[in-house]
C-alpha atoms as a PDB file:
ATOM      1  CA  UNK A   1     175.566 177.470 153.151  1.00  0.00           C
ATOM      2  CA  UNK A   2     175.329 177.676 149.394  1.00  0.00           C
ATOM      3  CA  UNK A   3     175.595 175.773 146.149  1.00  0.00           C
ATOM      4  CA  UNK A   4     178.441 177.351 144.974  1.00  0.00           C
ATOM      5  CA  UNK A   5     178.464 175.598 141.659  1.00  0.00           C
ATOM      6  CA  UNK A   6     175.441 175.022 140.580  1.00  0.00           C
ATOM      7  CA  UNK A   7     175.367 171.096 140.873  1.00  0.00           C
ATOM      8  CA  UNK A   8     172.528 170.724 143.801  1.00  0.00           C
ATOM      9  CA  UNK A   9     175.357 169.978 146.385  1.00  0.00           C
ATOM     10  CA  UNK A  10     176.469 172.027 149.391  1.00  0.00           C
ATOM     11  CA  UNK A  11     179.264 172.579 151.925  1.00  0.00           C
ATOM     12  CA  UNK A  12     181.876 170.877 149.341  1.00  0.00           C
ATOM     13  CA  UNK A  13     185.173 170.696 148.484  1.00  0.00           C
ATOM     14  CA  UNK A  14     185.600 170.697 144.908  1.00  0.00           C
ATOM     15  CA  UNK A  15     189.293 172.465 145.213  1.00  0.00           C
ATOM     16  CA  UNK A  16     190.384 169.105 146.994  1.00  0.00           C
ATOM     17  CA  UNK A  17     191.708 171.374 149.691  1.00  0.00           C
ATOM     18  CA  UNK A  18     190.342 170.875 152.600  1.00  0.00           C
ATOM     19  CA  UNK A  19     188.483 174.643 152.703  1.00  0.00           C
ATOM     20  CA  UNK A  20     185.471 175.133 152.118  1.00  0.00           C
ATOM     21  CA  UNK A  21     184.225 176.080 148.492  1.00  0.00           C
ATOM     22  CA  UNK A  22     182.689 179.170 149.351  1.00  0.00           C
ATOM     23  CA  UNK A  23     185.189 181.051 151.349  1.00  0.00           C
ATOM     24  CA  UNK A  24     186.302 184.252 149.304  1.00  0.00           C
ATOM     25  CA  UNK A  25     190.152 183.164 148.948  1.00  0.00           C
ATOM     26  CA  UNK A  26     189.534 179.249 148.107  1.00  0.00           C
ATOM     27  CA  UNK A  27     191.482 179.128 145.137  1.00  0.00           C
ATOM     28  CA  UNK A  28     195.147 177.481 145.399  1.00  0.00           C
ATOM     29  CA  UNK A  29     196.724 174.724 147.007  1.00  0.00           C
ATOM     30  CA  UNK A  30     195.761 174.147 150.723  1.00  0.00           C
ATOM     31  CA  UNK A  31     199.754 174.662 151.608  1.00  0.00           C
ATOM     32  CA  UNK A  32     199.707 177.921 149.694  1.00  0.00           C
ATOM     33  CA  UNK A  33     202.084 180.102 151.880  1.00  0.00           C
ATOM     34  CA  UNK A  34     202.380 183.578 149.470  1.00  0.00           C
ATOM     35  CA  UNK A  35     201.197 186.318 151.427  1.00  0.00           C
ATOM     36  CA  UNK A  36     201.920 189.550 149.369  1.00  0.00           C
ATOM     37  CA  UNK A  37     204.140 192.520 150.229  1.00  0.00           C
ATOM     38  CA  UNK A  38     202.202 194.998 151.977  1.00  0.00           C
ATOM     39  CA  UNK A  39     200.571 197.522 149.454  1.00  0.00           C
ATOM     40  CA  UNK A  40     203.434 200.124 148.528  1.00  0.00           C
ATOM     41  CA  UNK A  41     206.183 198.236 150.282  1.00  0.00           C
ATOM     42  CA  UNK A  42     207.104 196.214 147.012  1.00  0.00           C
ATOM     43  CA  UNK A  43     210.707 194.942 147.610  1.00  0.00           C
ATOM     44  CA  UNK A  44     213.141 194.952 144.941  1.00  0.00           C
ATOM     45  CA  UNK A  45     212.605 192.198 142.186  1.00  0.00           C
ATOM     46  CA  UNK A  46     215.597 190.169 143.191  1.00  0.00           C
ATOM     47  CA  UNK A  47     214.427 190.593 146.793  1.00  0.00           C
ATOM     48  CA  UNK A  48     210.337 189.285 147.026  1.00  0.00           C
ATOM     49  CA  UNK A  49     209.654 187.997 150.720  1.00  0.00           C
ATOM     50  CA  UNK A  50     206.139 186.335 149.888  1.00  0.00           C
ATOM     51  CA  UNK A  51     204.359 184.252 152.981  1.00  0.00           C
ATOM     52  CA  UNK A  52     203.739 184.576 156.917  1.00  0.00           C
ATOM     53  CA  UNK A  53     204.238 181.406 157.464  1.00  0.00           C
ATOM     54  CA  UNK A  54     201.175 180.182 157.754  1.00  0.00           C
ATOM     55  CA  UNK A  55     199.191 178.183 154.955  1.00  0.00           C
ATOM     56  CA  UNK A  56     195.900 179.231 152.858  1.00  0.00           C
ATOM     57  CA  UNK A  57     194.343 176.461 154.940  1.00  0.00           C
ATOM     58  CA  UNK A  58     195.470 177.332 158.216  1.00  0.00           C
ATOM     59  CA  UNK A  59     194.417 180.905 157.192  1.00  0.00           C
ATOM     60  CA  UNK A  60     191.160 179.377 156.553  1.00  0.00           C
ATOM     61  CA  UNK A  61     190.804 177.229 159.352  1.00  0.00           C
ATOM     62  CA  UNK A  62     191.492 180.601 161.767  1.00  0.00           C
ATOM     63  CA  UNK A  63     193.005 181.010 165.475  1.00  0.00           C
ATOM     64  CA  UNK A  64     191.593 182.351 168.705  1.00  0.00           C
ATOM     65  CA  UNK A  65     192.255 185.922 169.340  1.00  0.00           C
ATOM     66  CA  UNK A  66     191.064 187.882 172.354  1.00  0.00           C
ATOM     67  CA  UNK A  67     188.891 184.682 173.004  1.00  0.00           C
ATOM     68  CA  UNK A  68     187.135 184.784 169.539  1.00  0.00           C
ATOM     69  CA  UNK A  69     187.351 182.950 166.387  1.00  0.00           C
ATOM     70  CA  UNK A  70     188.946 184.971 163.376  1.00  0.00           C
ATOM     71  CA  UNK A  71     190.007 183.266 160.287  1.00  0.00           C
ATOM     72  CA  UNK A  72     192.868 185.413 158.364  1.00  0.00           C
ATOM     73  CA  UNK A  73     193.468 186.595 154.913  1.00  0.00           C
ATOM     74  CA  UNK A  74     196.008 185.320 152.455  1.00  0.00           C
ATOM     75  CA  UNK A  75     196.314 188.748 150.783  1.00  0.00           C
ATOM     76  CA  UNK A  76     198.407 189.913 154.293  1.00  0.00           C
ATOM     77  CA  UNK A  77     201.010 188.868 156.164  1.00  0.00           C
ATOM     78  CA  UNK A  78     199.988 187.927 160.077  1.00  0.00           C
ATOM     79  CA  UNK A  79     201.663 188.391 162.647  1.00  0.00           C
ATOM     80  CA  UNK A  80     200.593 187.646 166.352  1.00  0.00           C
ATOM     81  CA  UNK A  81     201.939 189.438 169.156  1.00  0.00           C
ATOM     82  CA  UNK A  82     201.974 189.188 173.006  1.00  0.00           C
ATOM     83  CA  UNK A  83     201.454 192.680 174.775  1.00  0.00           C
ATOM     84  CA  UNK A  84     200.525 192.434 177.965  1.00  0.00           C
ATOM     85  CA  UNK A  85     202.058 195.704 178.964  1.00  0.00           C
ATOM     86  CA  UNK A  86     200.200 197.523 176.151  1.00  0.00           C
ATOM     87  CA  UNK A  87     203.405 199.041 174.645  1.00  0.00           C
ATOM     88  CA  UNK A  88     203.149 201.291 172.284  1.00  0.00           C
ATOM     89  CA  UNK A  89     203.478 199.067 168.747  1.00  0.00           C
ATOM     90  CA  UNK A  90     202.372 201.780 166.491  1.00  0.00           C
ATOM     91  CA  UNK A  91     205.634 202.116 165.384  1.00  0.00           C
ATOM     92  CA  UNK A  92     206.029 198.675 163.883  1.00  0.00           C
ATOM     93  CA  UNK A  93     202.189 198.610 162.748  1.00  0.00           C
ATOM     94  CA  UNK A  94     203.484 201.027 160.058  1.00  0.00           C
ATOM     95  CA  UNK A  95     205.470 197.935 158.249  1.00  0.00           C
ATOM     96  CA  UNK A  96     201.894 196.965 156.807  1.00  0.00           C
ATOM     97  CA  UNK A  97     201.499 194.220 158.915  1.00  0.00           C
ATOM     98  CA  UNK A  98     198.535 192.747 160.195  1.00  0.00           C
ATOM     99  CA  UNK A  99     198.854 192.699 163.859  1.00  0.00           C
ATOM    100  CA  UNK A 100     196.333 190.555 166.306  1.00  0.00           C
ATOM    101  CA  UNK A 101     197.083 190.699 169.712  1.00  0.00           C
ATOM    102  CA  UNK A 102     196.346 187.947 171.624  1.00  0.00           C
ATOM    103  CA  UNK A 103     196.309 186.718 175.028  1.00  0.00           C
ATOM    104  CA  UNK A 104     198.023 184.550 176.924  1.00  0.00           C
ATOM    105  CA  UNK A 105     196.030 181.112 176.495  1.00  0.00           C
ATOM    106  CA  UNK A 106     196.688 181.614 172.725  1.00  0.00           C
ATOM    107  CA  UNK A 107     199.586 180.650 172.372  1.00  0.00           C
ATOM    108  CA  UNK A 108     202.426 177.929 173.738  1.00  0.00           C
ATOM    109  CA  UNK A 109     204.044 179.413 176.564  1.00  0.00           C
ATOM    110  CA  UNK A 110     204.790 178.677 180.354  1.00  0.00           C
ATOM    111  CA  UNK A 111     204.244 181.265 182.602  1.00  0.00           C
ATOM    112  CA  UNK A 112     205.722 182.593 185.990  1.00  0.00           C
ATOM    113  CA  UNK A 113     204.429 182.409 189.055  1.00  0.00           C
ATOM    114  CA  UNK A 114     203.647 185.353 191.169  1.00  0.00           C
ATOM    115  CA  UNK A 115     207.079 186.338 193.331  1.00  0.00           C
ATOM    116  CA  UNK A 116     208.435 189.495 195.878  1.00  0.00           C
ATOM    117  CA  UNK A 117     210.939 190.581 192.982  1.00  0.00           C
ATOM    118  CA  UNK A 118     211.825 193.437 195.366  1.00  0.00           C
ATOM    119  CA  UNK A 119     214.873 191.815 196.304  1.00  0.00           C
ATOM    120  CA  UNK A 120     217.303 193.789 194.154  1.00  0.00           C
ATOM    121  CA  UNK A 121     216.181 196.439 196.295  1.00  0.00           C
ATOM    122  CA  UNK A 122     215.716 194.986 199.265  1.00  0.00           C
ATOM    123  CA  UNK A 123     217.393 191.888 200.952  1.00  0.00           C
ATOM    124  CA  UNK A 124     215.064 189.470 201.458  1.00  0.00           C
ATOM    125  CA  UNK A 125     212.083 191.371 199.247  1.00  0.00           C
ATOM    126  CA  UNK A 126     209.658 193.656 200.828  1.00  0.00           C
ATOM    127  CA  UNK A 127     206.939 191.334 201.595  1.00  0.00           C
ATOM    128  CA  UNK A 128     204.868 192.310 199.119  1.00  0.00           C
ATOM    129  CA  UNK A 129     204.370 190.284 195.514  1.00  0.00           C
ATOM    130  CA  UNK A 130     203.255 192.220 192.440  1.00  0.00           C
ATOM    131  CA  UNK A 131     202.403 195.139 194.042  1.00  0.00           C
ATOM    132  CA  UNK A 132     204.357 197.816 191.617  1.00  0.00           C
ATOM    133  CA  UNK A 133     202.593 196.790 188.011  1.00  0.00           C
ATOM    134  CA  UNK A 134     203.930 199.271 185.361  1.00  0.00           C
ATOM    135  CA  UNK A 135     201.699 202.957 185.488  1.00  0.00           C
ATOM    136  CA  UNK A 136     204.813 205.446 186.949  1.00  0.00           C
ATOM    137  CA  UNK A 137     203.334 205.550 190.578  1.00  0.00           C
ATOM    138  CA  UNK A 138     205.084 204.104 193.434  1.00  0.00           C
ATOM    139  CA  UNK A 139     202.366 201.816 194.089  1.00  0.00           C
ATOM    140  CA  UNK A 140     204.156 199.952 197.179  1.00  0.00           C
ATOM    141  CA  UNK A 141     205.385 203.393 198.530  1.00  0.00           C
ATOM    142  CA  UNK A 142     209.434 202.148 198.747  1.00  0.00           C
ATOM    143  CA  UNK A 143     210.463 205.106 196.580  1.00  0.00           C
ATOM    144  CA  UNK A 144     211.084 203.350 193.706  1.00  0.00           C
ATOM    145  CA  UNK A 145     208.519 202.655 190.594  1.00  0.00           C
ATOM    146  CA  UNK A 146     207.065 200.212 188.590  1.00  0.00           C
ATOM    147  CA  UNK A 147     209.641 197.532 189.726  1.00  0.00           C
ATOM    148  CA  UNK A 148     207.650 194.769 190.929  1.00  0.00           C
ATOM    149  CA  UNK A 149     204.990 193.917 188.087  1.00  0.00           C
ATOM    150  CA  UNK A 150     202.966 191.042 187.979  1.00  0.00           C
ATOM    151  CA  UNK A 151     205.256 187.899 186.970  1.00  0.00           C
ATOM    152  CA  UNK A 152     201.864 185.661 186.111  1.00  0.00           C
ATOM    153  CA  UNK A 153     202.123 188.222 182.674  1.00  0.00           C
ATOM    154  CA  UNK A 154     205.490 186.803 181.365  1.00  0.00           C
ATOM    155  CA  UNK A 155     206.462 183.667 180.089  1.00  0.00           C
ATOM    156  CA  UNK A 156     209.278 181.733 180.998  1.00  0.00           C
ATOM    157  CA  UNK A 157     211.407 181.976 177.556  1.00  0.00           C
ATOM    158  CA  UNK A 158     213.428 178.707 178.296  1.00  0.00           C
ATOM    159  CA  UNK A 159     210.342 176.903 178.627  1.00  0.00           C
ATOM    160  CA  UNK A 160     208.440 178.393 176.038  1.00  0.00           C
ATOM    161  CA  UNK A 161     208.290 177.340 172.335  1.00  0.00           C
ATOM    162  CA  UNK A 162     205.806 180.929 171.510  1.00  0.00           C
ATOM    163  CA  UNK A 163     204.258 178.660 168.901  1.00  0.00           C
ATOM    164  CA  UNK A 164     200.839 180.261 167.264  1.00  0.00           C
ATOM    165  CA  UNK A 165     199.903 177.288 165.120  1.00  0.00           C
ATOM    166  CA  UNK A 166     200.635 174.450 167.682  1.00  0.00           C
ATOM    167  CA  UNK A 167     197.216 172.259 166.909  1.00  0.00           C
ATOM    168  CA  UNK A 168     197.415 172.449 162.777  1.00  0.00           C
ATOM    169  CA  UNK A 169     198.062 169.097 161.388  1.00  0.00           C
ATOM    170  CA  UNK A 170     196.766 169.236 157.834  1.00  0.00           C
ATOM    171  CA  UNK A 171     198.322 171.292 155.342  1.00  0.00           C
ATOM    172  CA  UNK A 172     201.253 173.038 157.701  1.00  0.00           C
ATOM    173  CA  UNK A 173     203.648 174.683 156.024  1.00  0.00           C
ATOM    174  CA  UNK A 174     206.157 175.583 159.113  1.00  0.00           C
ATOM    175  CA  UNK A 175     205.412 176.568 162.677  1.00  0.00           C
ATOM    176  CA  UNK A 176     204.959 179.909 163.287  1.00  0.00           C
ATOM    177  CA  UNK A 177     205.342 182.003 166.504  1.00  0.00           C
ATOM    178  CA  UNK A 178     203.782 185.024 167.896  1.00  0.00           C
ATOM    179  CA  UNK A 179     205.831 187.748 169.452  1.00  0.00           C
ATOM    180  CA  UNK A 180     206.202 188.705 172.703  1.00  0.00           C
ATOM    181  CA  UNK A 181     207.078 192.309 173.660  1.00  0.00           C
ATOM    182  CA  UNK A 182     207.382 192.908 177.540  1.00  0.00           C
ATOM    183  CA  UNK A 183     208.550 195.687 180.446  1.00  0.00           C
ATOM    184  CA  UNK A 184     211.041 194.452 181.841  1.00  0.00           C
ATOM    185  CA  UNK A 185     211.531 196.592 185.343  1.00  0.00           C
ATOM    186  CA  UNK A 186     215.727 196.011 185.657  1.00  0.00           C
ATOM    187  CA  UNK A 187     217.312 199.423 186.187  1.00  0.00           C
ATOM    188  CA  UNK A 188     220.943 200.783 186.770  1.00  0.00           C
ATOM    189  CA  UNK A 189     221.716 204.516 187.639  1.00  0.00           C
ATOM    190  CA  UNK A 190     224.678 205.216 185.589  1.00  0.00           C
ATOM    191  CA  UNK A 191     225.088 209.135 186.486  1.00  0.00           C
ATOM    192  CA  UNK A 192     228.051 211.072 185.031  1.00  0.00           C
ATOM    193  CA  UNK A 193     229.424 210.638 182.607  1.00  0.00           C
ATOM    194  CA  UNK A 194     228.094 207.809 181.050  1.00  0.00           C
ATOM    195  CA  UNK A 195     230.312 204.962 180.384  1.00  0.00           C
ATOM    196  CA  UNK A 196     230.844 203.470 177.013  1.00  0.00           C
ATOM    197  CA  UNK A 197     229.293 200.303 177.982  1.00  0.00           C
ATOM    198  CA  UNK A 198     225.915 201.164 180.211  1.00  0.00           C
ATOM    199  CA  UNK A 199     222.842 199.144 180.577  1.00  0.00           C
ATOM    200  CA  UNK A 200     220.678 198.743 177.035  1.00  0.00           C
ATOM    201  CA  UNK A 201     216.809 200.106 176.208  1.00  0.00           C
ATOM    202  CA  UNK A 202     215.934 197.122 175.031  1.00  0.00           C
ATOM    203  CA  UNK A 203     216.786 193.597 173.677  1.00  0.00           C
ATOM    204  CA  UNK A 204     215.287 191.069 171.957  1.00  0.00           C
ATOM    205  CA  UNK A 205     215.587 187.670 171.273  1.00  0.00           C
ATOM    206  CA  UNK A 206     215.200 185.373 167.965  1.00  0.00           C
ATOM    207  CA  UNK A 207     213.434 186.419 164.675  1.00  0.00           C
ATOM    208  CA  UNK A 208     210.821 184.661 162.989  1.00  0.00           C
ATOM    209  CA  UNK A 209     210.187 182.200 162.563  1.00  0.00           C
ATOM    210  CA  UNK A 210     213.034 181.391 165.426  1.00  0.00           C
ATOM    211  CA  UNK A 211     212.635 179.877 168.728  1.00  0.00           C
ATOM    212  CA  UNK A 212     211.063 181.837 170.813  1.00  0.00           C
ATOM    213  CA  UNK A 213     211.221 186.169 169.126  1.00  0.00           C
ATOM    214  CA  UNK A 214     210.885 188.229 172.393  1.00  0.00           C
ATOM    215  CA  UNK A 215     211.273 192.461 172.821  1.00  0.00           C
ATOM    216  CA  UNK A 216     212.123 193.273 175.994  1.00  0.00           C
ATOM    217  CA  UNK A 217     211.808 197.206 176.989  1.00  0.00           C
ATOM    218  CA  UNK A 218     213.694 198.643 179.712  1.00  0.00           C
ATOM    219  CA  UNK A 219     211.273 201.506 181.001  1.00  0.00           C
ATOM    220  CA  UNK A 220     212.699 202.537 183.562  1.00  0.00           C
ATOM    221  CA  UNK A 221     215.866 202.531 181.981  1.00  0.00           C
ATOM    222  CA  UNK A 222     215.115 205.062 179.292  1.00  0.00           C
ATOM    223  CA  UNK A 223     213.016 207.201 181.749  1.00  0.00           C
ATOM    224  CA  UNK A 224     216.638 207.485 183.690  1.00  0.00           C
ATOM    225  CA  UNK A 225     218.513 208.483 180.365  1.00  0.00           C
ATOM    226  CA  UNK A 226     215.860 210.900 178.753  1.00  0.00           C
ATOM    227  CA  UNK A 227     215.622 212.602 182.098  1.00  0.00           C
ATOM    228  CA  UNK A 228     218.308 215.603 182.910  1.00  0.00           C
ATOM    229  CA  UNK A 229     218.711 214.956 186.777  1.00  0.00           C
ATOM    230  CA  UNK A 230     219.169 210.668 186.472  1.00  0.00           C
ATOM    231  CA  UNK A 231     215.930 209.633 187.919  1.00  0.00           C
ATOM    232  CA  UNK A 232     213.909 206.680 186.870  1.00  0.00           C
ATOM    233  CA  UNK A 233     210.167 207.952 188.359  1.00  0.00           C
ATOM    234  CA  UNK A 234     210.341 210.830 186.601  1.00  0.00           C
ATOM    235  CA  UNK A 235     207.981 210.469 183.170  1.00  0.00           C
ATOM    236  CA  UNK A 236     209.395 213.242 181.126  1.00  0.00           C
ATOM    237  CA  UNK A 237     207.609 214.712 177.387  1.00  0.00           C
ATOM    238  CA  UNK A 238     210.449 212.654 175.273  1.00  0.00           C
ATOM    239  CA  UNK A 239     209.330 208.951 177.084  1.00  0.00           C
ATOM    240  CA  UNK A 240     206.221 208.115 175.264  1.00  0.00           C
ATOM    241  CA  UNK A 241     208.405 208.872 171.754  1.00  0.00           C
ATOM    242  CA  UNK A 242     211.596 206.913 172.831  1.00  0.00           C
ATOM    243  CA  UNK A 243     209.438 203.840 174.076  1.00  0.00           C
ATOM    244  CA  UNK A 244     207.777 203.877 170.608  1.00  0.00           C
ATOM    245  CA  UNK A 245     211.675 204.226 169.652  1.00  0.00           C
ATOM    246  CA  UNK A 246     212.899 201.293 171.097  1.00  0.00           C
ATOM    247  CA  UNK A 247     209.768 198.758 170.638  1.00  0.00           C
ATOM    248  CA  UNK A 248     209.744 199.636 166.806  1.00  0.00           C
ATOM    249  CA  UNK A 249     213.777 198.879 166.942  1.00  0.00           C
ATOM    250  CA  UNK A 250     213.272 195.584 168.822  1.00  0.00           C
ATOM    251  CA  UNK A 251     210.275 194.494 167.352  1.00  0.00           C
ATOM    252  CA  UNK A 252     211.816 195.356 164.110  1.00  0.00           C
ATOM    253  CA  UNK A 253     215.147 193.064 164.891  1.00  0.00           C
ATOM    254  CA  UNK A 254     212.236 190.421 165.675  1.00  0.00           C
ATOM    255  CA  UNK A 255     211.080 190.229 162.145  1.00  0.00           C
ATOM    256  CA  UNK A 256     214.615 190.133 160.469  1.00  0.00           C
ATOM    257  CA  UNK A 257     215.504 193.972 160.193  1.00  0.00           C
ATOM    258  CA  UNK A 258     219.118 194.625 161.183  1.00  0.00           C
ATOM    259  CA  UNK A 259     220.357 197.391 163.012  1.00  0.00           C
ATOM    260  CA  UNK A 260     222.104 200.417 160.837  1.00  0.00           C
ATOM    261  CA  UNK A 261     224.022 203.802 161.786  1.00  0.00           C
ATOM    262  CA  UNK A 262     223.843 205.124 157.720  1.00  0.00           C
ATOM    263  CA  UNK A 263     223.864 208.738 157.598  1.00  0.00           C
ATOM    264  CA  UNK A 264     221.250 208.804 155.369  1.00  0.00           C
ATOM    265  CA  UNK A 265     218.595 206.897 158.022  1.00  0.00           C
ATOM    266  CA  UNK A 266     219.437 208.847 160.540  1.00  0.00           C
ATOM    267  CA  UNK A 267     215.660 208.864 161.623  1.00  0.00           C
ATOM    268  CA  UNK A 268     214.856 205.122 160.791  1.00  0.00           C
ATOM    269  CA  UNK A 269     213.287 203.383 164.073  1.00  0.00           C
ATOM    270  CA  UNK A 270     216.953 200.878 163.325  1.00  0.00           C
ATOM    271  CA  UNK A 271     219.428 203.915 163.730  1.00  0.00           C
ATOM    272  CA  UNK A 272     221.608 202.386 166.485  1.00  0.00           C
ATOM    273  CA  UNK A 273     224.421 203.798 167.515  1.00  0.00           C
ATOM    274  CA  UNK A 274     225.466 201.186 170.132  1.00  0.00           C
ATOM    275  CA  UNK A 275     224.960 203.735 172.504  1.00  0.00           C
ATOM    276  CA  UNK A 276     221.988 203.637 174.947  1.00  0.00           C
ATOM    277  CA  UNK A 277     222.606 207.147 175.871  1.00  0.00           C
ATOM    278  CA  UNK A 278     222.648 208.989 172.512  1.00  0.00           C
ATOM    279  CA  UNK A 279     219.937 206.676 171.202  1.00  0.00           C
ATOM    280  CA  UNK A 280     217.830 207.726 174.113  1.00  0.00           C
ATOM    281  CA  UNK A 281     218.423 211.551 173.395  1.00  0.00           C
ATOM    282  CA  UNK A 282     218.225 211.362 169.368  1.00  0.00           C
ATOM    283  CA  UNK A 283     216.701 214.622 168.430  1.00  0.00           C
ATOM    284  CA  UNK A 284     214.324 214.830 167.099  1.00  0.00           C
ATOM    285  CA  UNK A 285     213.423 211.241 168.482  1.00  0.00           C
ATOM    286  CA  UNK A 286     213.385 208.679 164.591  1.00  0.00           C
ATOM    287  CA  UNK A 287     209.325 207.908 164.070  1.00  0.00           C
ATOM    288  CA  UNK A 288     209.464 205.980 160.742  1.00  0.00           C
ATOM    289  CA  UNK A 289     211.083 202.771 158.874  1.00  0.00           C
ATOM    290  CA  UNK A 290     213.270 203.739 156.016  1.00  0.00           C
ATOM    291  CA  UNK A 291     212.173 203.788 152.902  1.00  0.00           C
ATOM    292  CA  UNK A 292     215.254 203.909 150.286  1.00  0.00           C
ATOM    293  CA  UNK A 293     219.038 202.114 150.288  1.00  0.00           C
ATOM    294  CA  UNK A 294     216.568 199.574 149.490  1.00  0.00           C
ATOM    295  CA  UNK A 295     215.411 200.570 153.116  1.00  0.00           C
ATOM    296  CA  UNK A 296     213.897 198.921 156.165  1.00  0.00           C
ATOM    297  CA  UNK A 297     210.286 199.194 155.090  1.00  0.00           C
ATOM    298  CA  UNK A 298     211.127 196.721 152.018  1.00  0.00           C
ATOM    299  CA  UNK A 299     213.670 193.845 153.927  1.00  0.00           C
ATOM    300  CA  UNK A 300     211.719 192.283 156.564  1.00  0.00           C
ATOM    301  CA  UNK A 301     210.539 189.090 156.752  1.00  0.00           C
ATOM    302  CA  UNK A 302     208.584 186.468 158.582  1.00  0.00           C
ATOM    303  CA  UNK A 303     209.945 182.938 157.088  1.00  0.00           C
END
């Protein structure tokens, strides 16, 4: 506590906006929403994308993450995400976001209940519930892996509103969401050839600040496309690259970026060919945003 200026009095509000007069971004408007680009990522001038959706008081007031108190910056742009699964978001961090990953009291969502999802396998289930989480073992030893995670992890997107700022009354701009990116274990063996129309890597559902922005990653799907003999279990060299692949893509799709096929991005994380197969077995596997054409790195958006 301080006397910030000068006049014997502490703890005040001589902005008039609700935030306290000595926190280091106090000046503006309490509904301020004008988060700069990320440094380097300047869009063109016709094009500026300022704001996260959230306001300089909300920023002040801060959110729970990972069961702690942080208050945020209003020289970034936030954006909260959902990862149970850890998936590799590295990929997307490289946007010049600021990511917080948060758990699953955090933010509005219902979740499902622990159930013996077996049952595409085997008629009836096996007996078992969430017995096959997602580590490429065959945990319930039924020869298949990772199919049976634990469904207390996911929330039910029909009931779920994903909502990050639910309790913020005074000075709220818009509601913002947080993301959720999830494994989801469905798998088709599509051998030879493969068909025109075959099961996808991933999909994903609204962008910000829709209602509710989900990535879902098909694991075991790409493990059975990047591996030569068909076979989901196997964890080949290429799957760690094409996972980062497909989350940047569909996290990417979550924060407005569209899909492309240019020639020129040929090794933007967007490149989609509408073909699971060849996206799968790009070589050598995309590992960036682009850059130029005015390029993905400059377009997206979170309001």
């Amino acid at each position: 506590m301080q006397d910030n200026d000068g006049d014997g009095r502490i703890d005040e509000d001589a902005q008039g906006n609700c935030i306290y007069d000595g926190w280091q971004w106090n000046k503006g408007a309490a509904t301020d929403d004008n988060d700069p680009e990320p440094p380097n990522q300047l869009p063109p001038a016709n094009q500026p994308r300022p704001g996260d959706g959230f306001s300089r008081y909300e920023e002040y007031r801060g959110f729970i993450v990972q069961g702690r108190h942080q208050r945020l910056s209003p020289n970034v742009k936030d954006v909260f995400i959902y990862n149970p699964h850890n998936l590799d978001i590295g990929g997307f961090a490289t946007l010049g976001l600021q990511i917080h990953l948060i758990q699953r009291e955090e933010f509005e969502a219902v979740f499902d209940r622990p159930a013996d999802n077996d049952v595409l396998w085997v008629v009836g289930g096996d007996g078992w519930v969430d017995e096959d989480p997602l580590d490429g073992v065959d945990n319930d030893g039924d020869g298949r892996v990772d199919e049976d995670p634990a469904d207390e992890e996911y929330p039910i997107i029909e009931q779920s509103t994903f909502i990050i700022n639910r309790f913020w009354r005074t000075a709220n701009v818009t509601i913002q969401r947080a993301i959720a990116v999830l494994y989801h274990p469905a798998y088709l063996p599509v051998n030879i050839p493969p068909p025109q129309r075959h099961p996808p890597l991933g999909e994903h559902g609204a962008s910000l600040p829709g209602r509710p922005p989900f990535a879902l990653i098909y694991i075991r799907q790409i493990r059975h496309y990047t591996d030569p003999n068909r076979l989901d279990q196997v964890i080949d060299l290429r799957d760690p690259a094409v996972i980062r692949l497909v989350v940047s893509n569909e996290l990417g799709n979550t924060v407005n970026l569209l899909d492309h096929n240019g020639a020129t991005t040929r090794q933007c994380f967007m490149y989609d060919t509408n073909n699971s197969y060849e996206n799968a077995n790009h070589d050598p596997v995309p590992n960036e945003y682009c850059a130029t054409n005015p390029g993905c790195r400059l377009l997206f958006f979170l309001k």
